[in-house]
Protein backbone atom coordinates (compact mmCIF):
# COMPACT_ATOMS: atom_id res chain seq x y z
CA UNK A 1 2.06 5.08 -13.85
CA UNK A 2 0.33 8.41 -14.08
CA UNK A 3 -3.09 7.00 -14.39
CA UNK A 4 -2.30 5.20 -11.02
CA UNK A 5 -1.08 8.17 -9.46
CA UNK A 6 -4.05 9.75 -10.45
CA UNK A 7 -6.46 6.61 -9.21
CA UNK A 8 -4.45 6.77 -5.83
CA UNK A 9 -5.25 10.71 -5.91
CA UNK A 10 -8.75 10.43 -5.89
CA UNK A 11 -9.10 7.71 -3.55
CA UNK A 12 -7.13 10.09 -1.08
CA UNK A 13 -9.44 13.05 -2.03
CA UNK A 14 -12.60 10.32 -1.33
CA UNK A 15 -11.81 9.07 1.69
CA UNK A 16 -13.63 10.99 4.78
CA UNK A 17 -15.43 9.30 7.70
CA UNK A 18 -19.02 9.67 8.31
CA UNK A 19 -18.54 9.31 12.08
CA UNK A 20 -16.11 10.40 14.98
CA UNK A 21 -13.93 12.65 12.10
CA UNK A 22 -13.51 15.27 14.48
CA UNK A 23 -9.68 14.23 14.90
CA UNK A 24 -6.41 15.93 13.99
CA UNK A 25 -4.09 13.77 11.82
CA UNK A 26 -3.50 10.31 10.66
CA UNK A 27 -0.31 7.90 11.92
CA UNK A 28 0.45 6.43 8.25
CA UNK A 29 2.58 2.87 9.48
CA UNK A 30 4.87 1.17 7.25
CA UNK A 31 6.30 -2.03 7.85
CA UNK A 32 10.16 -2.64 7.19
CA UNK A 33 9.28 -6.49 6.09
CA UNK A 34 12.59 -8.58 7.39
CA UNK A 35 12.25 -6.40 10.42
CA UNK A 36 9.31 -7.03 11.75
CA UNK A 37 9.51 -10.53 10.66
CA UNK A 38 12.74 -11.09 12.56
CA UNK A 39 11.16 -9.11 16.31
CA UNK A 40 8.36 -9.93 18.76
CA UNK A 41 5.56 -12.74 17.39
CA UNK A 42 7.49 -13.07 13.85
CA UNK A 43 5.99 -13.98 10.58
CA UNK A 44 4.12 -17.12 9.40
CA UNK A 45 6.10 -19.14 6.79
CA UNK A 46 4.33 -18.18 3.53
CA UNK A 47 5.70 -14.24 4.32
CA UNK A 48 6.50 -12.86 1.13
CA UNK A 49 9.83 -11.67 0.84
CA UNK A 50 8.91 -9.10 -1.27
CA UNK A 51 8.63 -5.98 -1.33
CA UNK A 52 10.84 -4.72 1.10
CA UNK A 53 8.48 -1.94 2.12
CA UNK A 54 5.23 -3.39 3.65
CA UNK A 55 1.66 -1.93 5.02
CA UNK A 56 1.10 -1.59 8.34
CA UNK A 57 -2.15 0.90 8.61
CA UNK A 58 -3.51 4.05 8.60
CA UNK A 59 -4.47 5.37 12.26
CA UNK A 60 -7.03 8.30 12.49
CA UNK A 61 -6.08 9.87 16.21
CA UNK A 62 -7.92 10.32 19.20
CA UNK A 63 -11.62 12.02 17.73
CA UNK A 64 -11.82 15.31 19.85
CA UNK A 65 -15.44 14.03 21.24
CA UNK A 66 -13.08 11.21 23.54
CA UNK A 67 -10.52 14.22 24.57
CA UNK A 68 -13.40 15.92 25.98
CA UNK A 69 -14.42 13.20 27.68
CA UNK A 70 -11.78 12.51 29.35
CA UNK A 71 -10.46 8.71 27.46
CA UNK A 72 -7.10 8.67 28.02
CA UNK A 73 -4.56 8.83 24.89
CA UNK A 74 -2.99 5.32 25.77
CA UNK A 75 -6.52 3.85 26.04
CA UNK A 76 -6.91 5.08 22.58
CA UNK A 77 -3.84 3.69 21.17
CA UNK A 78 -4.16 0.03 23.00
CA UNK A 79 -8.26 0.01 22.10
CA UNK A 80 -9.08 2.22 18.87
CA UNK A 81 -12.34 1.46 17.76
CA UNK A 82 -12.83 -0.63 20.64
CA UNK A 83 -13.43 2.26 23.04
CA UNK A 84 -16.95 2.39 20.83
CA UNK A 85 -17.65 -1.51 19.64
CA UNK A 86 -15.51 -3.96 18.68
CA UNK A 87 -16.01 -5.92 15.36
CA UNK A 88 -14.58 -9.43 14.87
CA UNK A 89 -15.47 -9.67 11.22
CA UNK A 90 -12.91 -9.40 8.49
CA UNK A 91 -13.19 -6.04 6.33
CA UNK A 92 -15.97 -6.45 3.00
CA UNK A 93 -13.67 -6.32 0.02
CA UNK A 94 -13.33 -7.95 -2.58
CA UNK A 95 -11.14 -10.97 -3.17
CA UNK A 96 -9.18 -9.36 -5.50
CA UNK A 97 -8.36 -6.08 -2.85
CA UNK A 98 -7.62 -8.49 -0.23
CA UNK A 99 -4.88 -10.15 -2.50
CA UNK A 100 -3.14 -7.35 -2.80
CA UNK A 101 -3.20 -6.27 0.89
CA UNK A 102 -1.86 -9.72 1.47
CA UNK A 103 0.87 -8.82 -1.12
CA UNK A 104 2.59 -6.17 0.87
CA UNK A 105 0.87 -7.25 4.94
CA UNK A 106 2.89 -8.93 7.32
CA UNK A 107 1.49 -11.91 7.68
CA UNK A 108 1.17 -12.81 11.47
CA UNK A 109 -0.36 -15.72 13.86
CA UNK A 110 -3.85 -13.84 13.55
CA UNK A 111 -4.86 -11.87 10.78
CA UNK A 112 -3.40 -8.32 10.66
CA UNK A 113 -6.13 -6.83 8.07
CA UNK A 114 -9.37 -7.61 9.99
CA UNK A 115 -7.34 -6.06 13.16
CA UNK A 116 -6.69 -3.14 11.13
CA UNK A 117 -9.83 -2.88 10.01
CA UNK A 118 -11.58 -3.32 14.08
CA UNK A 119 -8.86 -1.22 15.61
CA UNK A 120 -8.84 1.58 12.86
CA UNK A 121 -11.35 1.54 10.21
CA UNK A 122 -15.11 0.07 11.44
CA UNK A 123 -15.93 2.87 13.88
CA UNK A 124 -15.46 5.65 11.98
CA UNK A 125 -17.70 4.13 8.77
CA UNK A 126 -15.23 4.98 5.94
CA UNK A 127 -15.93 3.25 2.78
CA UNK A 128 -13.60 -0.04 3.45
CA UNK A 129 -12.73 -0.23 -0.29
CA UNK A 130 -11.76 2.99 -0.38
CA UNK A 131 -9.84 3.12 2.79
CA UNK A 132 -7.46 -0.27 1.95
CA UNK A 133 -6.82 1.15 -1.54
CA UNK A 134 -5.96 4.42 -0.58
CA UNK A 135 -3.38 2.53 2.01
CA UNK A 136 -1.71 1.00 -1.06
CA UNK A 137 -2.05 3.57 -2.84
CA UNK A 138 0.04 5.39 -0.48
CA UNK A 139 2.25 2.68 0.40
CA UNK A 140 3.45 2.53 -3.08
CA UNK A 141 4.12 6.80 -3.29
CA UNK A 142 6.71 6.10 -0.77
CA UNK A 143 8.20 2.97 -1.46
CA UNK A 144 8.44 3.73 -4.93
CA UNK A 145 9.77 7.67 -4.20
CA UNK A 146 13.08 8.55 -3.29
CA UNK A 147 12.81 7.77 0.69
CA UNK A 148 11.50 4.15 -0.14
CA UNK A 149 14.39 3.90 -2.56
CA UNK A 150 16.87 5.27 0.28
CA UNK A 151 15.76 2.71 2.56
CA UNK A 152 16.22 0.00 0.09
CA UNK A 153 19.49 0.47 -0.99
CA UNK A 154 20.27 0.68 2.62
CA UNK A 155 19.40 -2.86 2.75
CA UNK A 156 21.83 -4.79 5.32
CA UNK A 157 23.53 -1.81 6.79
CA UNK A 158 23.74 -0.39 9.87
CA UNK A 159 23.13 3.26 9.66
CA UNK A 160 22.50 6.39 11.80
CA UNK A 161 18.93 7.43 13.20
CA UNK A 162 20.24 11.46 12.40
CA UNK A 163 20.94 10.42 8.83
CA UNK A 164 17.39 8.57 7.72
CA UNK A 165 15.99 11.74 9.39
CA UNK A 166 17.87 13.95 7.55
CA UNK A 167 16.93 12.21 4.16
CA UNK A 168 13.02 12.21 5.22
CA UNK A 169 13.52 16.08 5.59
CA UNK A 170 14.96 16.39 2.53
CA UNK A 171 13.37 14.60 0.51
CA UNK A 172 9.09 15.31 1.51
CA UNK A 173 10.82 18.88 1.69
CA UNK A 174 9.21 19.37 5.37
CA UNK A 175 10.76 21.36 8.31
CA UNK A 176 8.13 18.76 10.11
CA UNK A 177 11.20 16.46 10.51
CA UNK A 178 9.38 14.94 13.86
CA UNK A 179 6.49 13.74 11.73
CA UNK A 180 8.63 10.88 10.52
CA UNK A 181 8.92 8.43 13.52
CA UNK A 182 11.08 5.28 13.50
CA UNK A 183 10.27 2.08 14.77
CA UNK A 184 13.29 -0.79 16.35
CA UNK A 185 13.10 -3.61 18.23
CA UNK A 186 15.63 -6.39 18.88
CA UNK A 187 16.04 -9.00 16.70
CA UNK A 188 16.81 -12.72 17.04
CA UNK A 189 20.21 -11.91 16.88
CA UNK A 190 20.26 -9.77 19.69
CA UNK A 191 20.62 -6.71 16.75
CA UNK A 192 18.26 -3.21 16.95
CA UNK A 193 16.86 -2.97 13.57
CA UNK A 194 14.07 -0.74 11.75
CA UNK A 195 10.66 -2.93 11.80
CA UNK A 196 8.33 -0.05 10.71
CA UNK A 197 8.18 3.69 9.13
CA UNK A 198 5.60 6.41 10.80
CA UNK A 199 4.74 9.34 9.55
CA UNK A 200 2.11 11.86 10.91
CA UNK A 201 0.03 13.21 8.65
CA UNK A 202 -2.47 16.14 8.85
CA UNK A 203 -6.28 15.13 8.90
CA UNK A 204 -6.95 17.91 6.78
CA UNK A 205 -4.38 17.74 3.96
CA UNK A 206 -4.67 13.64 3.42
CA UNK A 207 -4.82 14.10 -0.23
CA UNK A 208 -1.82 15.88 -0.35
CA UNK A 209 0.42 13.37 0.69
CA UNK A 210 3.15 12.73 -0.04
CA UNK A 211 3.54 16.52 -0.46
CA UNK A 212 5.40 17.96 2.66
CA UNK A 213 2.62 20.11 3.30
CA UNK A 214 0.65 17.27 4.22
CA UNK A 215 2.84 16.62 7.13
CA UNK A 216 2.62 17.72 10.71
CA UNK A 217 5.10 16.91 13.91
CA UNK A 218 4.09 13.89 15.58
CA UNK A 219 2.30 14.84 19.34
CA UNK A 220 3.76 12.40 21.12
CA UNK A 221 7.61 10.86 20.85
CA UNK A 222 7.36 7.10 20.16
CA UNK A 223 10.38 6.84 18.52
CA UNK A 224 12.10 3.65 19.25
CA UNK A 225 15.52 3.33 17.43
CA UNK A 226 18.92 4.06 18.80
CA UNK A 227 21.43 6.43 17.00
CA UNK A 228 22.90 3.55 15.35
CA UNK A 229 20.75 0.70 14.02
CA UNK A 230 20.35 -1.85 11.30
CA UNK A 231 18.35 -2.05 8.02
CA UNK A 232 17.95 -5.92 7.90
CA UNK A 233 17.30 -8.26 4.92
CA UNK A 234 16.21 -12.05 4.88
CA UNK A 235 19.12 -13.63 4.91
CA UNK A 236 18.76 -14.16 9.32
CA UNK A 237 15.18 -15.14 8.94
């Protein structure tokens, strides 16, 4: 365990763009698996149904170079990368990365990774192997720490959006409480329920996470859950 900590650690430290880096902070997007399986396009039929947790991405935000010239923030958020080039082809890792992305991705109609990696990763040139293991590496600080644990044993309950707040607060020990950012939708059922985890992190202190101080308020509300929602498992998928 400690000498993946310590991988993950370095990886973190590593990972720096070599264009457009003049941007403030990072949306870090976990996936709450049977909830995003269960909303909008669904999941394809080999989803894993574990972990619980799952990998979303990691979003650099709007470089400072495209504030100053005016791009609109939602243009950033629809496009990304786009706004530069866009890039079809699938990220160049090896087989044996893009198993374990696969492991913890939600696997939609078209292929989530190599729109992560157009959207979010090709225009800013980081080093793709580093970038997708630091993601996991990541993924797995939280859904192995205490939060990740919280959310798991809150597994098919319905539960109040003040309480998982409170927890995040408590346990990354921020007063950034607005960094965390909770994503619903309505399910199947007809049921709000948590399909995915954000949390804004500060460009600058990356390798500190998942130390509070990494943290930072998110700049923009897009909170989507009620004050009372579900935590879903598989058994409605």
């Amino acid at each position: 365990m400690k000498a993946a900590l310590l991988a993950g650690a370095l990886f973190l430290a590593a990972l720096a763009p070599r264009l457009h880096g003049d941007f403030g902070h990072y949306t870090f997007a976990l996936t709450w698996q049977p909830g995003i399986c269960s909303t909008d396009e669904g999941c394809t039929s080999d989803q894993p149904h574990a972990p619980l947790i799952g990998l979303h991405g990691l979003w650099a935000s709007r470089p400072r170079a495209l504030i100053a010239e005016g791009v609109p923030l939602r243009t950033w958020w629809s496009k990304g990368c786009d706004v530069y080039h866009r890039s079809d082809a699938p990220p160049p890792i090896s087989a044996a990365l893009r198993s374990r992305l696969d492991a913890v991705m939600p696997h939609f109609a078209h292929n989530l990774l190599t729109h992560e990696y157009d959207k979010h990763v090709q225009c800013f040139e980081f080093d793709p192997t580093a970038f997708f293991t630091t993601e996991l590496a990541m993924r797995a600080d939280v859904a192995n720490g205490p939060f990740g644990r919280y959310l798991v044993a809150s597994e098919g309950r319905t539960v109040t959006h003040s309480a998982v707040m409170q927890r995040f607060a408590a346990v990354f020990a921020t007063k950034h409480v607005t960094s965390l950012q909770l994503q619903c939708a309505v399910d199947r059922d007809g049921r709000e329920v948590l399909t995915q985890v954000w949390m804004t992190i500060d460009a600058r202190d990356l390798a500190a996470f998942p130390r509070g101080e990494s943290l930072v308020n998110a700049t923009t509300n897009q909170d989507t859950c009620p004050k009372f929602f579900l935590i879903p498992g598989w058994e409605r998928r």
